[in-house]
Protein backbone atom coordinates (compact mmCIF):
# COMPACT_ATOMS: atom_id res chain seq x y z
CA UNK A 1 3.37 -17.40 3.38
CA UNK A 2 7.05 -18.23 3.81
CA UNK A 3 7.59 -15.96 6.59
CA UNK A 4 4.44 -16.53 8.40
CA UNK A 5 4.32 -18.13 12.31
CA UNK A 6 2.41 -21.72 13.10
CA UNK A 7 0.37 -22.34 16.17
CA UNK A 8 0.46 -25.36 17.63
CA UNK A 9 -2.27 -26.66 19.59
CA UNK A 10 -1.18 -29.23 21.90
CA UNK A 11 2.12 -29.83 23.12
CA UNK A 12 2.39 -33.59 23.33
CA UNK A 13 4.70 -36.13 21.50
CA UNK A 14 4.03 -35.22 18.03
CA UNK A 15 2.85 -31.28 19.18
CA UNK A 16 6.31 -30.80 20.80
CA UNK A 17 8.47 -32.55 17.71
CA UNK A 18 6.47 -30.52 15.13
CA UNK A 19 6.93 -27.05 17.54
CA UNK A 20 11.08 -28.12 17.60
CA UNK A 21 11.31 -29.13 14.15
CA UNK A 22 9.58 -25.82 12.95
CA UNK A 23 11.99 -23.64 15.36
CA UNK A 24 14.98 -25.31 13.60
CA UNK A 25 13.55 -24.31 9.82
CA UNK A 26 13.37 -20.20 11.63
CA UNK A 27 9.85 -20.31 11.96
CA UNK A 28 8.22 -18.72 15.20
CA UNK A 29 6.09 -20.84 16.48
CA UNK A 30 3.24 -20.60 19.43
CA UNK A 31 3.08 -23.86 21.36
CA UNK A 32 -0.21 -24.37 22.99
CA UNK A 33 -0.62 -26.19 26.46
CA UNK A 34 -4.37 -25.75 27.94
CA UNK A 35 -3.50 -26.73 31.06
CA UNK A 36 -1.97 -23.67 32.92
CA UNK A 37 -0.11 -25.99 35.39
CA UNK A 38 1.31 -27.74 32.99
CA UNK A 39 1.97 -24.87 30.85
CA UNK A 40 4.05 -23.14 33.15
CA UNK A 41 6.14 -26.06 33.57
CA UNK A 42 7.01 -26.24 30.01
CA UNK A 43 7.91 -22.40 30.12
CA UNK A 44 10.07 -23.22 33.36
CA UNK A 45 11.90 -26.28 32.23
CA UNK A 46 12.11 -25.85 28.87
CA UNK A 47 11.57 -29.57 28.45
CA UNK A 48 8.87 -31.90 28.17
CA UNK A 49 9.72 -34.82 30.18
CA UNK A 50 6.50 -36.62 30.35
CA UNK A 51 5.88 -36.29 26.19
CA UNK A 52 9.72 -35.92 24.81
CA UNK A 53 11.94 -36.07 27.24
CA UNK A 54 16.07 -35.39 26.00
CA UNK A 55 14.71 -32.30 23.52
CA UNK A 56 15.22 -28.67 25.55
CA UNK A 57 12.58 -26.41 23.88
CA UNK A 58 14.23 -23.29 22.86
CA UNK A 59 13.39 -19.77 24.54
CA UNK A 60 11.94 -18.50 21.01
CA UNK A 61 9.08 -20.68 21.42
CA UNK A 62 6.16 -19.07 23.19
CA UNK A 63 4.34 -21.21 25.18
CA UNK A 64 0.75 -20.63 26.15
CA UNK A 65 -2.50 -21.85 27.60
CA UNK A 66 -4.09 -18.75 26.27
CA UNK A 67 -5.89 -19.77 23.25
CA UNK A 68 -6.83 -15.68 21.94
CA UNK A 69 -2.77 -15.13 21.95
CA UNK A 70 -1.87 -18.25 19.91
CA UNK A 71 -4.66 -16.51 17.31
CA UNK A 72 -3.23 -13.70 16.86
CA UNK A 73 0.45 -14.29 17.10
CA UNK A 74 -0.23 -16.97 14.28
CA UNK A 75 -1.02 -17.79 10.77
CA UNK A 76 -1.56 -20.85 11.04
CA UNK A 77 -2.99 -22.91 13.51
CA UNK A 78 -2.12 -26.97 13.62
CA UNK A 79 -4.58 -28.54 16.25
CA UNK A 80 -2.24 -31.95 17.52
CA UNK A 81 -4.33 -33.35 20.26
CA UNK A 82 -5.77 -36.42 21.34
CA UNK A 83 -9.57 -37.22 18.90
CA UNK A 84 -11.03 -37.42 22.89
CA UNK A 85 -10.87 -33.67 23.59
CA UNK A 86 -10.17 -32.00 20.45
CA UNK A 87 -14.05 -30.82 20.23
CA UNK A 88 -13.53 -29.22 24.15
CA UNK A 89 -10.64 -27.66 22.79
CA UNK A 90 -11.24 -26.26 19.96
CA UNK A 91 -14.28 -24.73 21.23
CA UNK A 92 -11.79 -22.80 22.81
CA UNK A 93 -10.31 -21.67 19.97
CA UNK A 94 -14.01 -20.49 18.04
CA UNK A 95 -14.63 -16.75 18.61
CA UNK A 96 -10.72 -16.18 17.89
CA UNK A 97 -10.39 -17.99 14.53
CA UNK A 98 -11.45 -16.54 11.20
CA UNK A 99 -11.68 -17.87 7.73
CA UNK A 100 -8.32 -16.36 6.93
CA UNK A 101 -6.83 -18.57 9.35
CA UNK A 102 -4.68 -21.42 8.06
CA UNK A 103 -6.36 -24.63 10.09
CA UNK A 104 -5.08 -27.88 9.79
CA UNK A 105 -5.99 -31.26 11.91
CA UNK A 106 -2.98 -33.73 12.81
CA UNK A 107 -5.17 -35.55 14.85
CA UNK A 108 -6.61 -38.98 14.15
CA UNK A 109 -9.54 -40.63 14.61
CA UNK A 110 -13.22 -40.83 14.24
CA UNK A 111 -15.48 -39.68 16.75
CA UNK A 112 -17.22 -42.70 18.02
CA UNK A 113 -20.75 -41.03 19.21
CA UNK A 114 -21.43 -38.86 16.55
CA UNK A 115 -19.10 -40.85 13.34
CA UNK A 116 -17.36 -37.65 12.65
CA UNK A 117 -13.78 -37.31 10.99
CA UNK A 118 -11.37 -34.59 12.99
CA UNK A 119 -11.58 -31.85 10.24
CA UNK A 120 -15.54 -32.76 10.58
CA UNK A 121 -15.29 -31.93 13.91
CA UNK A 122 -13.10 -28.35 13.53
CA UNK A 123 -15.66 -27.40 10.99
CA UNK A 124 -18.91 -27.73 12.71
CA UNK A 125 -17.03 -25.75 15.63
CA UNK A 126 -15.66 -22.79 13.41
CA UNK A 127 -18.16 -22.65 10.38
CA UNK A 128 -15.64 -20.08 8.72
CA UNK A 129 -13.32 -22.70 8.30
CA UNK A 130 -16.06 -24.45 5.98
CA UNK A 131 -14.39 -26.60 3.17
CA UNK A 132 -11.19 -25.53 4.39
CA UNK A 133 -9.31 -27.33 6.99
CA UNK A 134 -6.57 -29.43 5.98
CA UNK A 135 -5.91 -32.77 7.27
CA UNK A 136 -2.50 -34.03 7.81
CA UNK A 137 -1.36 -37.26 7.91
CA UNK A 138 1.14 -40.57 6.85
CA UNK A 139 3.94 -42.33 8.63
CA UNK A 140 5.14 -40.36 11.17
CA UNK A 141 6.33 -42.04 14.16
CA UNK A 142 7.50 -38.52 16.60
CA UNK A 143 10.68 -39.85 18.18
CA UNK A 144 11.88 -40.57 14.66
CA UNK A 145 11.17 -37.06 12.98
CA UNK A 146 12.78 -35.59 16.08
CA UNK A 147 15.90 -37.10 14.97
CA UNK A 148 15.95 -36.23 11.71
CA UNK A 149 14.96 -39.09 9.92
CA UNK A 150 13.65 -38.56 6.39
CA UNK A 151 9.58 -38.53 7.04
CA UNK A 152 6.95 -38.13 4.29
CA UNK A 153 3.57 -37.05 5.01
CA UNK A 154 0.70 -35.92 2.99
CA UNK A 155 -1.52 -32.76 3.51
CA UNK A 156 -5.46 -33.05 2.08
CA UNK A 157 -8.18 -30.66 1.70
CA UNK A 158 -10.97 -29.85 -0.26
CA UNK A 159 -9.22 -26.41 -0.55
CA UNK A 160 -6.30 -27.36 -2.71
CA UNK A 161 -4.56 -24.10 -2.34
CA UNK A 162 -4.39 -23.93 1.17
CA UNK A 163 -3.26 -27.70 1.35
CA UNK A 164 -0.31 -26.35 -1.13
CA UNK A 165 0.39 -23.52 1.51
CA UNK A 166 0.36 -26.14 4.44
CA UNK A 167 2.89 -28.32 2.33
CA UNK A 168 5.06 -25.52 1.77
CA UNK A 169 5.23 -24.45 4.96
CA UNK A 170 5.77 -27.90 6.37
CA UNK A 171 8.22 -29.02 3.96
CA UNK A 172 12.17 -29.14 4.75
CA UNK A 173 15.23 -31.29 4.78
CA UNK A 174 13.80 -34.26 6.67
CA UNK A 175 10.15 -33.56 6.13
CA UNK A 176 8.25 -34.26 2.68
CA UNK A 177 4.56 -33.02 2.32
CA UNK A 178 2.48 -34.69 -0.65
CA UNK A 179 -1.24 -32.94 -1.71
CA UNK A 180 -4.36 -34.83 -1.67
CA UNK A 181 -7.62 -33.53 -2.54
CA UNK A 182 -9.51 -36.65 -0.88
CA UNK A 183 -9.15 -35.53 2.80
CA UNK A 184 -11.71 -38.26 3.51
CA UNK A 185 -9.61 -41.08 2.43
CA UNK A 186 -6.86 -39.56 4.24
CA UNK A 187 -8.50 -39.01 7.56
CA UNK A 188 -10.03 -42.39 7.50
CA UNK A 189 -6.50 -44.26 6.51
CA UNK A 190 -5.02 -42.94 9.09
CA UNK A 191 -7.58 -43.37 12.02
CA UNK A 192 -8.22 -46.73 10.90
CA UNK A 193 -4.91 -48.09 10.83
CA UNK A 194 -4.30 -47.51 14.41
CA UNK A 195 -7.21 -50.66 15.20
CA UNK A 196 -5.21 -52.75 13.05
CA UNK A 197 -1.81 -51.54 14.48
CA UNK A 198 -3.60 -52.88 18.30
CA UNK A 199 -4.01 -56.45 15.93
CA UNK A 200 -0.19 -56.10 14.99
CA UNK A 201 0.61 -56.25 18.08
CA UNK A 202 -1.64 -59.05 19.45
CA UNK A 203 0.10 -60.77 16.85
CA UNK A 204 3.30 -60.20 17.85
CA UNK A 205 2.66 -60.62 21.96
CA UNK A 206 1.60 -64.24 21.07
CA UNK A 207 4.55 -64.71 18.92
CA UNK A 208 2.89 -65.58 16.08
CA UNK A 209 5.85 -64.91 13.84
CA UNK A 210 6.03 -62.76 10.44
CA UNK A 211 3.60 -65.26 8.10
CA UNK A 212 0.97 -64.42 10.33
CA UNK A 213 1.41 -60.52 10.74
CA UNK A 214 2.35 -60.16 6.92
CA UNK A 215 -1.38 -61.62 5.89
CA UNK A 216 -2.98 -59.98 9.09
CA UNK A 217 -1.62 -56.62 7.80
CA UNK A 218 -2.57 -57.23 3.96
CA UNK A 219 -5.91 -58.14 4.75
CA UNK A 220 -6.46 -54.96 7.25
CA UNK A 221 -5.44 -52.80 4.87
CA UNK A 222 -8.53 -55.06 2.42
CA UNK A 223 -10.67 -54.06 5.49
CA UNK A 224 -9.89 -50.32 5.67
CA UNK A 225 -10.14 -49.68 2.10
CA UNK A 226 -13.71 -51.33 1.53
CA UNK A 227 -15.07 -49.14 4.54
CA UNK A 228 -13.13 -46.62 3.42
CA UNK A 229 -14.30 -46.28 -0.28
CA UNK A 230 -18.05 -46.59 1.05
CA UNK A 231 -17.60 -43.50 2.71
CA UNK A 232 -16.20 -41.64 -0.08
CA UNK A 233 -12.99 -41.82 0.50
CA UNK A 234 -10.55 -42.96 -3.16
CA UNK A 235 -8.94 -46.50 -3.16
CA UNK A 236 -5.55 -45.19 -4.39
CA UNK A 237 -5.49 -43.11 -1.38
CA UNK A 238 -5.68 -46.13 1.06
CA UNK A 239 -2.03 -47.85 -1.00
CA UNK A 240 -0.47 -44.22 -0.07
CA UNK A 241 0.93 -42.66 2.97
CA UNK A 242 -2.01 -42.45 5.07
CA UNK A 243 -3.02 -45.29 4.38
CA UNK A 244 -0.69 -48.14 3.88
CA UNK A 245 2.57 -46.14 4.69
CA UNK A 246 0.88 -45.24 7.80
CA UNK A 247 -0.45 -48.82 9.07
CA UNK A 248 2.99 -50.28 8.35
CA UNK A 249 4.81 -48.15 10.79
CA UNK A 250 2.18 -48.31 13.87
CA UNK A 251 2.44 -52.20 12.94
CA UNK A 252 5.79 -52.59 12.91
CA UNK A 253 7.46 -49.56 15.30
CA UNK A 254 8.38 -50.25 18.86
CA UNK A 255 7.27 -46.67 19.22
CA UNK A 256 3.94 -47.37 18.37
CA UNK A 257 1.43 -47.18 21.33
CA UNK A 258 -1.04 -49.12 19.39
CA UNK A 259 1.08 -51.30 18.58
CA UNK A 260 2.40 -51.93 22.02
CA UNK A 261 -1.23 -51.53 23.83
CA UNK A 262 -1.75 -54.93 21.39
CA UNK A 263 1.60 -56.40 22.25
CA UNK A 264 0.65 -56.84 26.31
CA UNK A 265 -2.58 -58.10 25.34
CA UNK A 266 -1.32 -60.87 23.15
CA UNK A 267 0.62 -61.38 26.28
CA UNK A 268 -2.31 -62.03 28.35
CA UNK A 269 -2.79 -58.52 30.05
CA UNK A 270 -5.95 -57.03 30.57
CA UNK A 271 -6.52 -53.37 28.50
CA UNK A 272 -7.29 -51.49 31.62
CA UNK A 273 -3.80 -52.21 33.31
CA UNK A 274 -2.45 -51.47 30.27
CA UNK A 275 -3.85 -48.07 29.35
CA UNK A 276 -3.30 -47.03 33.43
CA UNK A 277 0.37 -47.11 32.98
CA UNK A 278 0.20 -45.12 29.66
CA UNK A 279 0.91 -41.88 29.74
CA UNK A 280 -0.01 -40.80 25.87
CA UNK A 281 -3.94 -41.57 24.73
CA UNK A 282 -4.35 -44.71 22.44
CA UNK A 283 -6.18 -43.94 19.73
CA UNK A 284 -6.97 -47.32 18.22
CA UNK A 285 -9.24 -48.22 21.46
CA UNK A 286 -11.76 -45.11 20.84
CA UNK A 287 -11.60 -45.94 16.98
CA UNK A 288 -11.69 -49.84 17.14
CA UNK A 289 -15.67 -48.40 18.74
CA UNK A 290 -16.11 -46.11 15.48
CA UNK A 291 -15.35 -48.40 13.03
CA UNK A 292 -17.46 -51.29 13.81
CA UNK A 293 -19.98 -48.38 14.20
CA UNK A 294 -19.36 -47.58 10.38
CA UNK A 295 -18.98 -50.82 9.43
CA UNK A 296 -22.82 -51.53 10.51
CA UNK A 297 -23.69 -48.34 9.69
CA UNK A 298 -22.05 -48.84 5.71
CA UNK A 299 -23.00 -52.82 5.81
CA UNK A 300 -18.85 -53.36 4.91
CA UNK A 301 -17.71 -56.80 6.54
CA UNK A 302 -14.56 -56.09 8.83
CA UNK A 303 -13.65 -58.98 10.67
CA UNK A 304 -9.98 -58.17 11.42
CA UNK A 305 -11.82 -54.91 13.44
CA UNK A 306 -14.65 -56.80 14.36
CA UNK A 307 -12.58 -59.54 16.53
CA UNK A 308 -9.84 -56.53 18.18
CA UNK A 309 -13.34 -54.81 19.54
CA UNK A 310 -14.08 -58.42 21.21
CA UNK A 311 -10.96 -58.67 22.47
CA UNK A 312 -11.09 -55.19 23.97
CA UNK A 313 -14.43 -54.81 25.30
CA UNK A 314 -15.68 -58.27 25.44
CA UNK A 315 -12.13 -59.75 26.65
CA UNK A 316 -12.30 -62.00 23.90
CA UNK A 317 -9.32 -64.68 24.01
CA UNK A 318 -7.20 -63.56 21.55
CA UNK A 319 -6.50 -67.26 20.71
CA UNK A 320 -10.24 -68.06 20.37
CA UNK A 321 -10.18 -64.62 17.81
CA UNK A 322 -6.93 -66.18 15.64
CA UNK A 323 -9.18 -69.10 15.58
CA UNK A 324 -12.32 -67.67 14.60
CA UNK A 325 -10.29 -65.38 11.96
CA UNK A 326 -8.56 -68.72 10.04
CA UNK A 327 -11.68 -70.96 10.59
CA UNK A 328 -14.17 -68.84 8.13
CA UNK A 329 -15.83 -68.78 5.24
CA UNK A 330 -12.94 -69.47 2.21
CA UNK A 331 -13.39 -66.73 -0.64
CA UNK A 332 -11.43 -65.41 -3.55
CA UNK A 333 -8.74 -62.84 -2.57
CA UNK A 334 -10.28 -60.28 -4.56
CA UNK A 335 -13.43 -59.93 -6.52
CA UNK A 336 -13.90 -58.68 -10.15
């Protein structure tokens, strides 16, 4: 499918870079905005200055809010929204979309009411995409891919063929796509990472130095692979891409929203002034919910995720959580 066009659904940050980095391979590409306002801007400026401001979108890219005319000018279609209203949006998408459809799901997190995993989510909405979606996922901080730097990512499904079509089509000069058959272990690394990204950052607003966010990130990534293995996901998966690639750069990166959201509140901000002067959705919030959810739900003990939840939604002092964190129970680093 070399010469085949890509929908993208969603025209944010990582939308917009994946719609301009496409267009310079020679691929036509549909970029979806569902809100017609805001659509029509796009078309008019030719830039999106609230998302990625600096990039002009070239004429050759159609832009739409008109989900039945990204379907059939496509043959593929990459859903790259925010976990809180992919469901609303892809129902929009159902009565165009068949099984022949290429259908993958950039989009990460857990959905904290009903525990599902994005591709989860795109399958109970378009049953003929059963056992087929692809998830894709890894390091991939936008405003670096937009400049060309190297970025690897990694493209699972239970459909190994079709994530070997997604991978070809994705691949290029700056951008390296890896298979994976466990698309569970590669959804869940990289939802999961961005609640320990918000605890990177907590670290680093109290200025905490390096010791502490070196063992603080070693022992999340302990956290996300026990919960993540109980759910079926594969432990090797969790030291790759989307799993520890992935929570080093939303740690580390001053580009990471996570990462930043954590930042003020190490400072002493509260999280709802923080997320009012956002203008991208944090995904580590919603998921820090989920995955004390699955922890209770899977009996896994996660107390890295367990104290960023009381620090959002119980305004926890995140001195009293440090505390809390150093002063328990001393254990073997790993069991036989």
């Amino acid at each position: 499918m070399e010469d085949s066009n890509v929908g993208i659904v969603g025209a944010g940050n990582w939308g917009t870079t994946l719609a301009l980095c496409l267009n310079k391979e020679g691929v036509k590409v549909v970029l979806f905005e569902p809100i017609e306002e805001r659509a029509g801007k796009l078309k008019n400026d030719r830039e999106n200055k609230d998302f990625l401001p600096g990039y002009r979108i070239p004429e050759d890219i159609v832009i739409t809010s008109d989900p039945e005319k990204l379907v059939i000018n496509s043959d593929f279609v990459f859903f790259v929204i925010p976990s809180n209203v992919l469901k609303e949006v892809v129902d929009s998408f159902t009565k165009y979309i068949d099984g022949d459809k290429i259908v993958a799901s950039f989009t990460k997190g857990v959905d904290p009411d009903r525990l599902l995993r994005m591709s989860e989510i795109i399958e109970k909405e378009i049953s003929s995409q059963k056992g087929k979606i692809v998830a894709v996922s890894g390091p991939s901080i936008a405003r670096e891919v937009i400049k060309g730097v190297p970025t690897s990512l990694v493209a699972a499904s239970n459909n190994m063929r079709r994530a070997e079509i997604v991978q070809n089509r994705l691949s290029s000069d700056i951008i390296r796509i890896y298979t994976s058959s466990d698309i569970v272990g590669v959804e869940l690394g990289g939802a999961f990472k961005n609640v320990y990204a918000i605890a990177s950052g907590i670290c680093d607003g109290m200025g905490l130095g390096m010791n502490a966010k070196a063992a603080l990130v070693t022992r999340s990534m302990a956290e996300l692979s026990r919960l993540g293995v109980k759910m079926g996901g594969q432990s090797e998966t969790f030291a790759g891409l989307s799993g520890f690639g992935d929570i080093i750069v939303t740690s580390f990166s001053s580009y990471s929203r996570n990462r930043t959201v954590g930042e003020e509140l190490g400072e002493g901000r509260k999280l709802d002034d923080i997320l009012s002067e956002m203008v991208e959705f944090v995904e580590g919030v919603r998921t820090t919910e989920s995955i004390c959810k699955l922890a209770d739900k899977y009996e896994v003990n996660m107390p890295v995720a367990r104290e960023v939840y009381s620090i959002l939604y119980k305004n926890k002092d995140p001195f009293d959580s440090i505390k809390d964190l150093m002063k328990r129970e001393l254990k073997r680093e790993r069991k036989k």
